[in-house]
C-alpha atoms as a PDB file:
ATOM      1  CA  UNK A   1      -3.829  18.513  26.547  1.00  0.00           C
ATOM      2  CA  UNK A   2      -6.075  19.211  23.304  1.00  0.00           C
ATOM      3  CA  UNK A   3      -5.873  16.933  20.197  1.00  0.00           C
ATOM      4  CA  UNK A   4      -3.820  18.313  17.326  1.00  0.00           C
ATOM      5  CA  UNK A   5      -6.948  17.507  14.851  1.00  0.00           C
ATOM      6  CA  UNK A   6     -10.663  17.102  15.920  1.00  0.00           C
ATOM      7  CA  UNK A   7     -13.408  15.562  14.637  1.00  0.00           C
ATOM      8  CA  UNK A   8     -16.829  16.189  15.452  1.00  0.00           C
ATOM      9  CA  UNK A   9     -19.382  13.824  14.062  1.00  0.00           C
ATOM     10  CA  UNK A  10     -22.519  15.769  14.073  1.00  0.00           C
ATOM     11  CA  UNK A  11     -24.832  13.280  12.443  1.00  0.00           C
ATOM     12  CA  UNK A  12     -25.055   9.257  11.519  1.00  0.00           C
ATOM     13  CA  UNK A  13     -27.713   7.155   9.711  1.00  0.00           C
ATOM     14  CA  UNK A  14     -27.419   4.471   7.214  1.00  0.00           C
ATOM     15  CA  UNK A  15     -26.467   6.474   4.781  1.00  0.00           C
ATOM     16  CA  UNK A  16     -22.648   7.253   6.705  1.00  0.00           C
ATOM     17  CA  UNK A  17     -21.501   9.167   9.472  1.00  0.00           C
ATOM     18  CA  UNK A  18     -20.697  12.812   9.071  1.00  0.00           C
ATOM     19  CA  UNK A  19     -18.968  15.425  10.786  1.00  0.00           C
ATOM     20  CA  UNK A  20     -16.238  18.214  10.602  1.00  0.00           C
ATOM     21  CA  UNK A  21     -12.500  18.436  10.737  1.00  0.00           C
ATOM     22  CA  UNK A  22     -10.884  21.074  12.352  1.00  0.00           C
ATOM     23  CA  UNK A  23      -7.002  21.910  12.918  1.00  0.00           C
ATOM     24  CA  UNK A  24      -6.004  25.202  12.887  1.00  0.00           C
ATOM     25  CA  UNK A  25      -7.191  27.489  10.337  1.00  0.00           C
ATOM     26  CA  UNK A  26      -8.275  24.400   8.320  1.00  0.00           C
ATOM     27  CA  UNK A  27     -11.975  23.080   8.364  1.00  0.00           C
ATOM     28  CA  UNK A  28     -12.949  20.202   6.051  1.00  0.00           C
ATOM     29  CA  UNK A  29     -15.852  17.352   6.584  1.00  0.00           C
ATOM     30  CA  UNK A  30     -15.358  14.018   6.974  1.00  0.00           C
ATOM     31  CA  UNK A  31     -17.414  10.802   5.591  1.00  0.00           C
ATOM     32  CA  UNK A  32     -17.302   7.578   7.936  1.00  0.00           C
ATOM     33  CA  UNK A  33     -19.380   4.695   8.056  1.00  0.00           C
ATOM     34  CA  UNK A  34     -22.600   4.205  10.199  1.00  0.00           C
ATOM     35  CA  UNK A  35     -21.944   3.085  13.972  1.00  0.00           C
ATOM     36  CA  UNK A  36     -21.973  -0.332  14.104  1.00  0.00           C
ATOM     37  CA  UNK A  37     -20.509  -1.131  17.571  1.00  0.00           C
ATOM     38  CA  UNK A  38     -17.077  -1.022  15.944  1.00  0.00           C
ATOM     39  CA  UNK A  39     -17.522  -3.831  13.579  1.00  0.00           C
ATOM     40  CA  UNK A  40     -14.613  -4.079  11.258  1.00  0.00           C
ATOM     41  CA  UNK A  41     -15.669  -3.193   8.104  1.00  0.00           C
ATOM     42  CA  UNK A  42     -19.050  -2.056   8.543  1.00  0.00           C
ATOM     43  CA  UNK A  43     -18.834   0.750  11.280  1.00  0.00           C
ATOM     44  CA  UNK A  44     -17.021   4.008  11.955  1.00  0.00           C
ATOM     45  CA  UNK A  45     -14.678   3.309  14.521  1.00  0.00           C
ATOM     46  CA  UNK A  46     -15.072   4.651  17.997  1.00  0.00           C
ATOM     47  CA  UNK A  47     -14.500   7.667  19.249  1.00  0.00           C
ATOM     48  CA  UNK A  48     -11.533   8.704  21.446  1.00  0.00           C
ATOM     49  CA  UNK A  49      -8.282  10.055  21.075  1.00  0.00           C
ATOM     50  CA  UNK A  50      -5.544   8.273  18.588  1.00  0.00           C
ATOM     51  CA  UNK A  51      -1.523   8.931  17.587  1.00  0.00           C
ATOM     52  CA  UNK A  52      -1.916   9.087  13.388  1.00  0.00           C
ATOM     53  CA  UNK A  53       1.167   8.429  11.730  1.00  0.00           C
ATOM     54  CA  UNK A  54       1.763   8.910   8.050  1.00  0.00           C
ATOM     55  CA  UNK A  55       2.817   5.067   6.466  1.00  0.00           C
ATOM     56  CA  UNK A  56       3.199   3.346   3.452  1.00  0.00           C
ATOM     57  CA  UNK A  57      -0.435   1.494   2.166  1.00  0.00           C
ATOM     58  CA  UNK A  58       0.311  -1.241   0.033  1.00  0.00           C
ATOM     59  CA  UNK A  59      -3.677  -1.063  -1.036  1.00  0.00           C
ATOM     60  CA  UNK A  60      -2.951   2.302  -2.549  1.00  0.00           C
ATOM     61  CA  UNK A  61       0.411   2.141  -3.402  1.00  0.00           C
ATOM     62  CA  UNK A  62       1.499   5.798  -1.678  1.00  0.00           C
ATOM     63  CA  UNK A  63       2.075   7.121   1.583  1.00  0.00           C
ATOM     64  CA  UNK A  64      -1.305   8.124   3.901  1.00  0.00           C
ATOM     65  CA  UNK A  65      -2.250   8.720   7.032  1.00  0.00           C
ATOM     66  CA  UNK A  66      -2.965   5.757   8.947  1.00  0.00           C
ATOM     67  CA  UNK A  67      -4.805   5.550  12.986  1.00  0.00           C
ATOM     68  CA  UNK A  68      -2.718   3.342  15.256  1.00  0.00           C
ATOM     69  CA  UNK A  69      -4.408   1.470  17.996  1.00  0.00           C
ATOM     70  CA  UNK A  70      -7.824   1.492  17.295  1.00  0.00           C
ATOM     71  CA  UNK A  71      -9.942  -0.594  19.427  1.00  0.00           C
ATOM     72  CA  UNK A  72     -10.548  -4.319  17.101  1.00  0.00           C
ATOM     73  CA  UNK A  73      -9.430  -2.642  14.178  1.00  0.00           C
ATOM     74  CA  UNK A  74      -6.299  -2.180  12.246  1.00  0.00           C
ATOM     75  CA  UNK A  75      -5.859  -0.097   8.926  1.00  0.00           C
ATOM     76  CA  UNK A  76      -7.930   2.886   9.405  1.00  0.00           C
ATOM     77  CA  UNK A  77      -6.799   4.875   7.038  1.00  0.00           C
ATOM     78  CA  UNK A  78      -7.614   8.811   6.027  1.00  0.00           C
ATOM     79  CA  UNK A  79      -8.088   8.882   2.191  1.00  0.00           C
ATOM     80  CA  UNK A  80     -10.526   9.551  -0.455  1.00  0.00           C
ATOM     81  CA  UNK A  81     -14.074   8.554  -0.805  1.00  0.00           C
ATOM     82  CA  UNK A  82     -16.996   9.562  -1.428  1.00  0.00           C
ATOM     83  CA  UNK A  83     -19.679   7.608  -0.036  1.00  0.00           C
ATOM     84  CA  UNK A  84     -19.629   5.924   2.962  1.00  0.00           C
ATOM     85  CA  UNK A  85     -23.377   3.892   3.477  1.00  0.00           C
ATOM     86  CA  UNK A  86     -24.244   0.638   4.820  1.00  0.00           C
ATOM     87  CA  UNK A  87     -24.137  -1.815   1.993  1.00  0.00           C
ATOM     88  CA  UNK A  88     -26.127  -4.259   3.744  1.00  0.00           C
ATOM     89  CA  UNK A  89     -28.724  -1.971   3.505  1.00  0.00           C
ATOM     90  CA  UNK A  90     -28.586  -1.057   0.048  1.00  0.00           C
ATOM     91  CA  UNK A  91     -26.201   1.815  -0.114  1.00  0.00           C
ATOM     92  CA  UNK A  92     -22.836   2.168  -1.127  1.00  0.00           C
ATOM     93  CA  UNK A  93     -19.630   2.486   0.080  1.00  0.00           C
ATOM     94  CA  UNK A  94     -15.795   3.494  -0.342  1.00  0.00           C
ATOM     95  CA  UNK A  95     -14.613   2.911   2.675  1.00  0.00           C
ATOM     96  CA  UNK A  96     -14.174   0.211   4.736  1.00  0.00           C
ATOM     97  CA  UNK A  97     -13.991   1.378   7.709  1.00  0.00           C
ATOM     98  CA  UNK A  98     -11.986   4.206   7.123  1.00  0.00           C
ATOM     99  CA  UNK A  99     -12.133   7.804   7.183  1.00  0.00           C
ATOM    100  CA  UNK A 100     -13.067  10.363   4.007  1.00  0.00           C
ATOM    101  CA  UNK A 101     -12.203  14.086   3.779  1.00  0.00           C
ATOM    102  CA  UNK A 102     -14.082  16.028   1.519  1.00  0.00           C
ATOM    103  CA  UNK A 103     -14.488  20.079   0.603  1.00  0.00           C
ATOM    104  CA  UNK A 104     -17.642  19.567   1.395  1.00  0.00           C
ATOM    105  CA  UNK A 105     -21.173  17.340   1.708  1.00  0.00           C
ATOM    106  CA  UNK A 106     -23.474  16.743  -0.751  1.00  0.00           C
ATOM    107  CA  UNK A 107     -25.252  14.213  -2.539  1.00  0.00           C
ATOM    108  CA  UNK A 108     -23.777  11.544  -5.230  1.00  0.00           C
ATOM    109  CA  UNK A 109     -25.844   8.657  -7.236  1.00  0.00           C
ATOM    110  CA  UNK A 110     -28.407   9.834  -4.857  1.00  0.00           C
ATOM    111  CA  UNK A 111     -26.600   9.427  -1.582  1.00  0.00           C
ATOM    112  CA  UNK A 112     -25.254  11.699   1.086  1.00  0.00           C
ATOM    113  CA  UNK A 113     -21.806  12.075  -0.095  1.00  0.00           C
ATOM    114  CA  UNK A 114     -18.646  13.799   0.924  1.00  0.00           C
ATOM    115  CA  UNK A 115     -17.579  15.410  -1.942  1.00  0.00           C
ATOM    116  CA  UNK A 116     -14.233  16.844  -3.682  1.00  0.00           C
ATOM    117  CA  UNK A 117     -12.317  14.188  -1.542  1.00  0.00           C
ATOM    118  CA  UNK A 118      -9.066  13.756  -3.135  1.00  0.00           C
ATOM    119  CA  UNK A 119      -8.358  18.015  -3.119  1.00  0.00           C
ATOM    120  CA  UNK A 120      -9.367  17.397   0.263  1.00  0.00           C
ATOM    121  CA  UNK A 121      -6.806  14.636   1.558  1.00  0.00           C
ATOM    122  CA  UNK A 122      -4.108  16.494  -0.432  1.00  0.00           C
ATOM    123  CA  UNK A 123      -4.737  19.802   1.185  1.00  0.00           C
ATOM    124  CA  UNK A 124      -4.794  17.932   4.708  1.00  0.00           C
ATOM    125  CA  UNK A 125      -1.803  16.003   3.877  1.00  0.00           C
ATOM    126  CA  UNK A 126       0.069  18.977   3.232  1.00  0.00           C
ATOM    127  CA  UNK A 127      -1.431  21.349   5.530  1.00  0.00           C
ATOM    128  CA  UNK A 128      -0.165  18.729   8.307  1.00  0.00           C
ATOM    129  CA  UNK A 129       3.145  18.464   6.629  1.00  0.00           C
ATOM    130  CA  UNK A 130       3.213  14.457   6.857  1.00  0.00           C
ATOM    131  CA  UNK A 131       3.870  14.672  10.474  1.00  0.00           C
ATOM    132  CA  UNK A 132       2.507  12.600  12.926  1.00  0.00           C
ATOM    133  CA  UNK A 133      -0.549  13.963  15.376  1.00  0.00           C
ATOM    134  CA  UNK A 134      -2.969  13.146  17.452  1.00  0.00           C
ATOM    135  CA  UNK A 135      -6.560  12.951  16.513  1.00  0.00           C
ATOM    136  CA  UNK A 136     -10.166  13.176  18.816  1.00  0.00           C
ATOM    137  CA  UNK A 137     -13.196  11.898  17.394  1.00  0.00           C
ATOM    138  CA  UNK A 138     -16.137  13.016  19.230  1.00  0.00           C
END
């Protein structure tokens, strides 16, 4: 059975992990943090397949989509960021582990960036209607 939404991460270096969305007739890129081994926090989180339910998140105060049993980790959210580096190597970061939509990649302060995030989320939010789905990440 295929995965309502895919990712495919195509490449991942300090500065963040980046890939593409696809579901449908909708393609947008996505901004994650470098892998490292899962580490809350400080890495993307591993890939696989996960049920993504749309939730309340009292950090931003509205309803998002939110990844349910992820490996170590709880909260991964999909929201809006732009950058997504390792901070303990200088660069900066939105996310904490989550994951970024964007319209598409570019650079920011200097910085790969995913960019045009928050027309991004919105037009993933309501291309998937607010309904659950499942996600891969490869």
């Amino acid at each position: 059975m295929s995965a309502d939404v895919l990712i495919e991460r195509r490449d991942s270096g300090d500065q963040g992990t980046f890939g593409l969305l696809t579901t449908g007739s909708l393609t947008l890129y996505t901004g994650e943090l470098p892998d490292r081994s899962n580490a809350p926090s400080i890495s993307c989180i591993p890939a696989g397949r996960y049920r993504v339910v749309w939730a309340w998140s009292p950090r931003f105060r509205r309803y998002t989509y939110r990844l349910l049993d992820v490996p170590a980790r709880s909260g991964v959210l999909i929201h809006s960021a732009n950058l997504c580096g390792d901070i303990a190597r200088g660069y900066r970061s939105h996310l904490n582990g989550c994951i970024a939509l964007g319209e598409r990649l570019g650079t920011l302060e200097g910085q790969r960036a995913v960019l045009l995030s928050a027309p991004a989320v919105r037009r993933f939010e309501e291309f998937m209607g607010r309904q659950s789905f499942e996600l891969e990440i490869r």
